[in-house]
PDB file of N, CA and C in Angstrom:
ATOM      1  N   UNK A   1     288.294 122.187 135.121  1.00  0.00           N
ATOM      2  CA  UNK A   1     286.940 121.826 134.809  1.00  0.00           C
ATOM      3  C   UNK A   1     286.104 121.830 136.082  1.00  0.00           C
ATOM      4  N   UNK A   2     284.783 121.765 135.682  1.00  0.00           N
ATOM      5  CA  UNK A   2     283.862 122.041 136.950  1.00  0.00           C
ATOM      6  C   UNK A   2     283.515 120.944 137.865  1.00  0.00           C
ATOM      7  N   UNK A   3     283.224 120.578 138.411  1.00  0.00           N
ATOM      8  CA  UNK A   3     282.422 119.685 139.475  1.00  0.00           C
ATOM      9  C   UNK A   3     281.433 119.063 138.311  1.00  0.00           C
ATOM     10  N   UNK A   4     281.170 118.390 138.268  1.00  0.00           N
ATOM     11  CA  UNK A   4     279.903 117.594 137.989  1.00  0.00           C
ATOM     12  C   UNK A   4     278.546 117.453 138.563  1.00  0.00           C
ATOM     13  N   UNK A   5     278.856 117.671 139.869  1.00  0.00           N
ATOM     14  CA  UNK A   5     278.063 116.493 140.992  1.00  0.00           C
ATOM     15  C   UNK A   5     277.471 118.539 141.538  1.00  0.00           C
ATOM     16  N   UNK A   6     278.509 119.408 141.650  1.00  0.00           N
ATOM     17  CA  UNK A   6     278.106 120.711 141.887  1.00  0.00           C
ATOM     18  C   UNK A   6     276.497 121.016 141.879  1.00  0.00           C
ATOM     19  N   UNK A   7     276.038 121.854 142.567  1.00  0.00           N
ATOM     20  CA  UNK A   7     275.027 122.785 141.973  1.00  0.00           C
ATOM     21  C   UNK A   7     275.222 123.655 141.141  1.00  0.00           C
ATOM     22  N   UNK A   8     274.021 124.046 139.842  1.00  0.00           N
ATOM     23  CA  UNK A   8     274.040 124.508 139.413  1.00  0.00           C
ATOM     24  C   UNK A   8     274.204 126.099 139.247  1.00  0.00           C
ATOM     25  N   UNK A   9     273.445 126.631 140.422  1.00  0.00           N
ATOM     26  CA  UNK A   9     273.488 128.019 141.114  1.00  0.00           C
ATOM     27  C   UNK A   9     274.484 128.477 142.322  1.00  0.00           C
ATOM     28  N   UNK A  10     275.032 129.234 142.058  1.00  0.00           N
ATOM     29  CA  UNK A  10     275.426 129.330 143.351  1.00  0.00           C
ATOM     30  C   UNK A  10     274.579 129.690 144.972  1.00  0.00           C
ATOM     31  N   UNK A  11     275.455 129.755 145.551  1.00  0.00           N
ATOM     32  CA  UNK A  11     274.702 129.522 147.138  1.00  0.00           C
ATOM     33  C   UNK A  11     273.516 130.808 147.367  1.00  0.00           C
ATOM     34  N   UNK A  12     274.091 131.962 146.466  1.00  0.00           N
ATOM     35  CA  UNK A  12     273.193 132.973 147.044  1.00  0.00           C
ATOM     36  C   UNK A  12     272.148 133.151 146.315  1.00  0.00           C
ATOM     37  N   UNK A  13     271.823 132.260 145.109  1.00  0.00           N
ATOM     38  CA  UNK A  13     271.190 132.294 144.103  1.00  0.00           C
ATOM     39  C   UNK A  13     269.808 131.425 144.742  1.00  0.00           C
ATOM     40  N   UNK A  14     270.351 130.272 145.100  1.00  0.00           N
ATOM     41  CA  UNK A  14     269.961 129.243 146.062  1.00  0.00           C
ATOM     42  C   UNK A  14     269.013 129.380 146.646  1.00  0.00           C
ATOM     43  N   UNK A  15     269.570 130.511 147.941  1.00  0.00           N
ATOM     44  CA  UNK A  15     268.976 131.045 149.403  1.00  0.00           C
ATOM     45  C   UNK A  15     267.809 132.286 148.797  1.00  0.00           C
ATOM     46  N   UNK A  16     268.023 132.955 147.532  1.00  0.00           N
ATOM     47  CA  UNK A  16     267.111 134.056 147.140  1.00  0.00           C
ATOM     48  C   UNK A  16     265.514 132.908 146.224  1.00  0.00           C
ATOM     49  N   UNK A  17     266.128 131.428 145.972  1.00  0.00           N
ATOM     50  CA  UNK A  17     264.956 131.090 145.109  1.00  0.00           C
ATOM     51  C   UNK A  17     264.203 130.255 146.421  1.00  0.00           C
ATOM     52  N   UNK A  18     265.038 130.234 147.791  1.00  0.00           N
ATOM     53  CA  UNK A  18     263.771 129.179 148.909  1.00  0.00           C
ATOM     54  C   UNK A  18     263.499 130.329 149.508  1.00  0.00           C
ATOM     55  N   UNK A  19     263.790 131.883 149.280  1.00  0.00           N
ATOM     56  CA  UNK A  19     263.300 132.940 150.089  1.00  0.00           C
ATOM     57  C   UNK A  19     261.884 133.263 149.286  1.00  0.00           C
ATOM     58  N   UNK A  20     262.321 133.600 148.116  1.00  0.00           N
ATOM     59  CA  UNK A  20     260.578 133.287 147.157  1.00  0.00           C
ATOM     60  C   UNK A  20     259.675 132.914 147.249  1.00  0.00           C
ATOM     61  N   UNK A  21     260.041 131.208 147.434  1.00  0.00           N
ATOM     62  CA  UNK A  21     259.205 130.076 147.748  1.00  0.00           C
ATOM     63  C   UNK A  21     258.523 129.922 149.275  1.00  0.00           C
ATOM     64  N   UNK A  22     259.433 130.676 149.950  1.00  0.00           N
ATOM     65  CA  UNK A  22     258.434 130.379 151.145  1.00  0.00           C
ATOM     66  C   UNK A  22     257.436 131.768 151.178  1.00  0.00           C
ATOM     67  N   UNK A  23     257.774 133.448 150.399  1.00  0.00           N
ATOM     68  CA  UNK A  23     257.363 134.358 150.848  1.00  0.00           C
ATOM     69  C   UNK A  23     255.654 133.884 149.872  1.00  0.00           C
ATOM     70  N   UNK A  24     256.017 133.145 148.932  1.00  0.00           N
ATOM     71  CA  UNK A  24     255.316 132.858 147.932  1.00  0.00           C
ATOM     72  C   UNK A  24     254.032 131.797 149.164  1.00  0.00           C
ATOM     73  N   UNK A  25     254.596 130.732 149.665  1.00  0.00           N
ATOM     74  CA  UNK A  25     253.771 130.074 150.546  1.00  0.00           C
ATOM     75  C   UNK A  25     252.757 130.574 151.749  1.00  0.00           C
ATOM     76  N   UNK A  26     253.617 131.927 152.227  1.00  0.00           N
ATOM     77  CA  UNK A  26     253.284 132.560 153.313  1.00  0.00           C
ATOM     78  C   UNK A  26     251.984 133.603 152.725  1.00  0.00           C
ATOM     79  N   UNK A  27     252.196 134.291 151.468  1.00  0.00           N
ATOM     80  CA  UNK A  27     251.159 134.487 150.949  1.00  0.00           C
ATOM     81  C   UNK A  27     249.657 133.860 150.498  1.00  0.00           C
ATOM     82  N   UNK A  28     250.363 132.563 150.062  1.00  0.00           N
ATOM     83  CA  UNK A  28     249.063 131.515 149.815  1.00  0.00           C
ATOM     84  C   UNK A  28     248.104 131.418 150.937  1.00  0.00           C
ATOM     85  N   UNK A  29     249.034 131.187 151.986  1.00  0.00           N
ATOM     86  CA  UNK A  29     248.410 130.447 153.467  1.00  0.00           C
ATOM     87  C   UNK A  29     247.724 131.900 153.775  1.00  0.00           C
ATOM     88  N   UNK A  30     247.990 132.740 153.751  1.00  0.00           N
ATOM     89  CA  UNK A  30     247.273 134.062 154.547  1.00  0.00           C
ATOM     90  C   UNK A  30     245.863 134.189 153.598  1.00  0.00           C
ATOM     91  N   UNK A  31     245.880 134.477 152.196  1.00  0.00           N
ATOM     92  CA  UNK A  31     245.038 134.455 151.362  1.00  0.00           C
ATOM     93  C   UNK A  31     243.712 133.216 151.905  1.00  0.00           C
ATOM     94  N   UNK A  32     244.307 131.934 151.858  1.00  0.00           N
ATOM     95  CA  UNK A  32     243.459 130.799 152.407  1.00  0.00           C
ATOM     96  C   UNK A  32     242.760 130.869 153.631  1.00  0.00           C
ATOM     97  N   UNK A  33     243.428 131.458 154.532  1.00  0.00           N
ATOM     98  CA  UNK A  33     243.094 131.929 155.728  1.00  0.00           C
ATOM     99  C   UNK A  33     241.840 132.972 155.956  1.00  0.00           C
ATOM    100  N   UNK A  34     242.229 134.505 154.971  1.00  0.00           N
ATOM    101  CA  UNK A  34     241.615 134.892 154.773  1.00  0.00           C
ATOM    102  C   UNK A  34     239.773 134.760 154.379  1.00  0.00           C
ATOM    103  N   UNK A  35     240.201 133.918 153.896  1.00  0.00           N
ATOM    104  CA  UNK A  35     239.086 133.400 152.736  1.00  0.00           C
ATOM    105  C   UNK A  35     238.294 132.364 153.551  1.00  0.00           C
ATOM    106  N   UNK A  36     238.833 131.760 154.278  1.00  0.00           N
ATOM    107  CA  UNK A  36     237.694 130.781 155.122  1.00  0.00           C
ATOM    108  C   UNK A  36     237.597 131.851 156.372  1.00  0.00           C
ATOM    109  N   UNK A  37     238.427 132.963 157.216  1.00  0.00           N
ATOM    110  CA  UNK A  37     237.677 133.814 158.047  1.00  0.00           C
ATOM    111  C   UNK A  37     236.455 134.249 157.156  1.00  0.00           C
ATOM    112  N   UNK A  38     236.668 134.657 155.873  1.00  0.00           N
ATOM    113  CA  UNK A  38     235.163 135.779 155.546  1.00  0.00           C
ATOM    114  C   UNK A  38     234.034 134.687 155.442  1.00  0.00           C
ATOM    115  N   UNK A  39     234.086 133.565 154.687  1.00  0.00           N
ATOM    116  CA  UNK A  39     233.323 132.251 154.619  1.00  0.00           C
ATOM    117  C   UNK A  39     232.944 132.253 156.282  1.00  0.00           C
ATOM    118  N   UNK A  40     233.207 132.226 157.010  1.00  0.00           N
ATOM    119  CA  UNK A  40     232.450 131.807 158.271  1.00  0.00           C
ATOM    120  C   UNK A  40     231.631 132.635 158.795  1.00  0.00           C
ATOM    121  N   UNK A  41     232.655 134.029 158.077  1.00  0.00           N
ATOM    122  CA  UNK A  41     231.871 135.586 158.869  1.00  0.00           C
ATOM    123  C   UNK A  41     230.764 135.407 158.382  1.00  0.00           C
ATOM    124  N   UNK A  42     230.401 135.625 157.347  1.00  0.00           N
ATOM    125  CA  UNK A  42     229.276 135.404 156.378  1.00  0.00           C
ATOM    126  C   UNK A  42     228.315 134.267 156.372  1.00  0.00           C
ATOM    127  N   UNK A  43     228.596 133.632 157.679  1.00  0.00           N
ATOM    128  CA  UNK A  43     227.518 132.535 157.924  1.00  0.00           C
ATOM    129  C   UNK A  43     227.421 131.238 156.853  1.00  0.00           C
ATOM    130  N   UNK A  44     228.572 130.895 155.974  1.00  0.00           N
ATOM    131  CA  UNK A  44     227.761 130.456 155.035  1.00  0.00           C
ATOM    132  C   UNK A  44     228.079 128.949 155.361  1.00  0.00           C
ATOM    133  N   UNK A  45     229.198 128.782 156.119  1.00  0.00           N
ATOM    134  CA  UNK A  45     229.354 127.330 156.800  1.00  0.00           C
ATOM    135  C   UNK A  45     228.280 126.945 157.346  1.00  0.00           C
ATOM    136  N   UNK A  46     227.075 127.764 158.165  1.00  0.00           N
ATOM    137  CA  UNK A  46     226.393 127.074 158.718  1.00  0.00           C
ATOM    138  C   UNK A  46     224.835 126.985 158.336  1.00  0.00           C
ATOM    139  N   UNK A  47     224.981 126.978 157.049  1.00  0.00           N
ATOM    140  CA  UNK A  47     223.473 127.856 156.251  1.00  0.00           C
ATOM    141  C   UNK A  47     223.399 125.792 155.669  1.00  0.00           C
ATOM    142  N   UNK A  48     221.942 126.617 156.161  1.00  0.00           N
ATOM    143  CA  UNK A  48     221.453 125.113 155.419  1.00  0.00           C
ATOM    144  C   UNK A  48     221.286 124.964 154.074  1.00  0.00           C
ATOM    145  N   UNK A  49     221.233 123.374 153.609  1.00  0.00           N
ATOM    146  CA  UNK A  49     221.142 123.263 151.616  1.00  0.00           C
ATOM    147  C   UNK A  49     219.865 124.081 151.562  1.00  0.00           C
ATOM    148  N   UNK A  50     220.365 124.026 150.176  1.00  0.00           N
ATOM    149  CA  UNK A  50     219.464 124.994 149.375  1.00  0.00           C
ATOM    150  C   UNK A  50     218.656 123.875 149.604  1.00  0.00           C
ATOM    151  N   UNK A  51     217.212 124.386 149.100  1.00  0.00           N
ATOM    152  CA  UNK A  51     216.153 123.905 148.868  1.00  0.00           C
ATOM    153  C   UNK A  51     215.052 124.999 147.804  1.00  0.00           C
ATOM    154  N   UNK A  52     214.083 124.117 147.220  1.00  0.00           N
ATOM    155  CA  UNK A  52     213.288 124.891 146.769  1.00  0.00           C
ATOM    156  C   UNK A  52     212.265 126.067 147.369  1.00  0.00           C
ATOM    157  N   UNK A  53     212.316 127.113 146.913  1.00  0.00           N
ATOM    158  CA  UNK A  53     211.632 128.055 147.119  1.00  0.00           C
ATOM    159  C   UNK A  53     210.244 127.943 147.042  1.00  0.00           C
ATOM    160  N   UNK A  54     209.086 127.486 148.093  1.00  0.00           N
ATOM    161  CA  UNK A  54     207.971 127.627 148.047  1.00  0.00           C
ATOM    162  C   UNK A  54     207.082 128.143 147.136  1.00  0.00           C
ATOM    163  N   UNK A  55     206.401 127.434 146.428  1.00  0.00           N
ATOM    164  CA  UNK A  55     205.892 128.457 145.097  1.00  0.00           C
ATOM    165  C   UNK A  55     204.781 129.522 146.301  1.00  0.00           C
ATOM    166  N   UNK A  56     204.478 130.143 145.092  1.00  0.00           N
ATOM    167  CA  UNK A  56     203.698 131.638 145.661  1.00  0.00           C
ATOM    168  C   UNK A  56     202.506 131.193 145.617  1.00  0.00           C
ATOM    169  N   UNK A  57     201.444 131.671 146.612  1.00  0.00           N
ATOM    170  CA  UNK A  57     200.057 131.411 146.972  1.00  0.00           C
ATOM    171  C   UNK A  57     199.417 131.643 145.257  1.00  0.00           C
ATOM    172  N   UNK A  58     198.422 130.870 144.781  1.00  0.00           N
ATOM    173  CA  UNK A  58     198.316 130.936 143.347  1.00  0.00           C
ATOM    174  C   UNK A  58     196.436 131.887 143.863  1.00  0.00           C
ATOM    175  N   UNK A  59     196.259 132.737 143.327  1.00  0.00           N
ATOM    176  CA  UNK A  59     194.900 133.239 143.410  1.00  0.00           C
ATOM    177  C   UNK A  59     194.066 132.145 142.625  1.00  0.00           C
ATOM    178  N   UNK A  60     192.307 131.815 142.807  1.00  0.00           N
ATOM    179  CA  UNK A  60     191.825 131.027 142.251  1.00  0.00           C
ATOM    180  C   UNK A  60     191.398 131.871 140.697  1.00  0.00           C
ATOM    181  N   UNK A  61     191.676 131.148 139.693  1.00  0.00           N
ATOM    182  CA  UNK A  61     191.249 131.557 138.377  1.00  0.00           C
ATOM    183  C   UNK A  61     189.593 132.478 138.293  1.00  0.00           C
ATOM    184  N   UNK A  62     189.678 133.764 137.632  1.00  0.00           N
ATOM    185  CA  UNK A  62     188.693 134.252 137.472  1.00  0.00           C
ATOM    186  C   UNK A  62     187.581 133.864 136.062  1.00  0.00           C
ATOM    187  N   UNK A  63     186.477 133.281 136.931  1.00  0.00           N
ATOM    188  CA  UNK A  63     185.758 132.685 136.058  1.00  0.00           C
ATOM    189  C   UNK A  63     185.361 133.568 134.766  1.00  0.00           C
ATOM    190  N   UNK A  64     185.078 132.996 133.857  1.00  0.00           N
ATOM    191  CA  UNK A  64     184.574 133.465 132.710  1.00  0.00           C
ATOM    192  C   UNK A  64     183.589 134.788 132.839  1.00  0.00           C
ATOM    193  N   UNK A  65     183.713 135.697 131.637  1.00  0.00           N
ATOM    194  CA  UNK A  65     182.727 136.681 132.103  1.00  0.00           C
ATOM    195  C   UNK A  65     181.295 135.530 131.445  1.00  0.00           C
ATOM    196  N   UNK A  66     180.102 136.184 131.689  1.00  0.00           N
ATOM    197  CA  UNK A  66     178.748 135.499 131.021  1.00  0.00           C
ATOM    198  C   UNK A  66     178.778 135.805 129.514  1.00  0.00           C
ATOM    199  N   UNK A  67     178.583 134.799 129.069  1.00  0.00           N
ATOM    200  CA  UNK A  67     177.941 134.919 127.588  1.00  0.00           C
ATOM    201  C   UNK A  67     177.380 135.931 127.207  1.00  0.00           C
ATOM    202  N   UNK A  68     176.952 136.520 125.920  1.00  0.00           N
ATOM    203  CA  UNK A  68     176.350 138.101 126.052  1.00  0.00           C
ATOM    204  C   UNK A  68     175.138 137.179 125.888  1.00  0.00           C
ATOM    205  N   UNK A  69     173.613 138.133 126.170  1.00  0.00           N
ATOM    206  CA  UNK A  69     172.526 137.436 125.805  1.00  0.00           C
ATOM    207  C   UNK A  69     172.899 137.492 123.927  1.00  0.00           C
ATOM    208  N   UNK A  70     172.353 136.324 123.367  1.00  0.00           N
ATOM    209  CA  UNK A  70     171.380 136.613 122.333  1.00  0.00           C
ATOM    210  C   UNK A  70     170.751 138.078 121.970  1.00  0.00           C
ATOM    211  N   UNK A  71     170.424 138.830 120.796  1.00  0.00           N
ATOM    212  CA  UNK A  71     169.321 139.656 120.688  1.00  0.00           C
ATOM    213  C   UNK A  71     168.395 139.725 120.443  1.00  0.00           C
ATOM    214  N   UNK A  72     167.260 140.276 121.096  1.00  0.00           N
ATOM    215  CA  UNK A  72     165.936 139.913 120.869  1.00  0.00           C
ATOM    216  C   UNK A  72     165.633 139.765 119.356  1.00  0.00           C
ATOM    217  N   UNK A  73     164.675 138.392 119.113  1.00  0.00           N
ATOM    218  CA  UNK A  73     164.831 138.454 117.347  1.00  0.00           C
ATOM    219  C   UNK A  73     163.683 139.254 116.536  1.00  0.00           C
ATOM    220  N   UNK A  74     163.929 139.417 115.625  1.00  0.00           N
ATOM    221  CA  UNK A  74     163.359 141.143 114.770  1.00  0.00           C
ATOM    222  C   UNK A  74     162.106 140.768 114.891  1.00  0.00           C
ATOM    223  N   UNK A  75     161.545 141.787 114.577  1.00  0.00           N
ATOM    224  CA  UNK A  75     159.944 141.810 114.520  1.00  0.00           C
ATOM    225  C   UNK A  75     159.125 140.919 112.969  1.00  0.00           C
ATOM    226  N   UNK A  76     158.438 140.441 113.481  1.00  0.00           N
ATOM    227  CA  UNK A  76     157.777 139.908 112.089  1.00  0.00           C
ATOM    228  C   UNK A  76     157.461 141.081 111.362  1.00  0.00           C
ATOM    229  N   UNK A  77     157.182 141.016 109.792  1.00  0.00           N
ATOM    230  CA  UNK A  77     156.588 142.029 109.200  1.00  0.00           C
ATOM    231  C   UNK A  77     155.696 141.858 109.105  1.00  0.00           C
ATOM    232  N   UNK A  78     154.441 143.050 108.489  1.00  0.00           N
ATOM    233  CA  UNK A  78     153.286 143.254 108.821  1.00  0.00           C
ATOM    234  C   UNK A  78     152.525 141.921 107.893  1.00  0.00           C
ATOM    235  N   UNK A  79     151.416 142.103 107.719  1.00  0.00           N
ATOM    236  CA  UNK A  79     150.872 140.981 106.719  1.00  0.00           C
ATOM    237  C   UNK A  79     150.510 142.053 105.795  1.00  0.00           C
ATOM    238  N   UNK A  80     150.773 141.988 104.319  1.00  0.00           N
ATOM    239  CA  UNK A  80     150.266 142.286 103.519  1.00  0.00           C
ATOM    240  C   UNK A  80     148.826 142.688 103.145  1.00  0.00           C
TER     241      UNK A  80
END
């Protein structure tokens, strides 16, 4: 009968699942790495908060055109 107390895998099974795990880590860390070099390249660490965008110079409203005149009113008719 087996060991009890044994590991489950054997040794080379073992050494191939912490070879994974670290190639797996070594990837993470480079990726992370990566990723805060381009973040810095890109200025964006040192960019100030957002803020609102200045509204745009507003032109002053164009006044109304003039009223039309009135038309001159009709002629009286003649007198009978």
């Amino acid at each position: 009968m087996t060991d009890p107390l044994a590991h489950p895998f054997p040794p080379q099974r073992r050494a191939a699942g912490r070879t994974q795990r670290r190639r797996a880590s070594i990837v993470v860390t480079a990726l992370l790495a990566a990723g805060a070099l381009l973040f810095t390249a890109c200025g964006q660490s040192d960019a100030e908060p957002a803020t609102a965008p200045e509204p745009a110079p507003t032109l002053a409203p164009e006044p109304p055109p003039p009223a039309p005149e009135p038309p001159p009113p009709a002629p009286e008719p003649p007198p009978p």
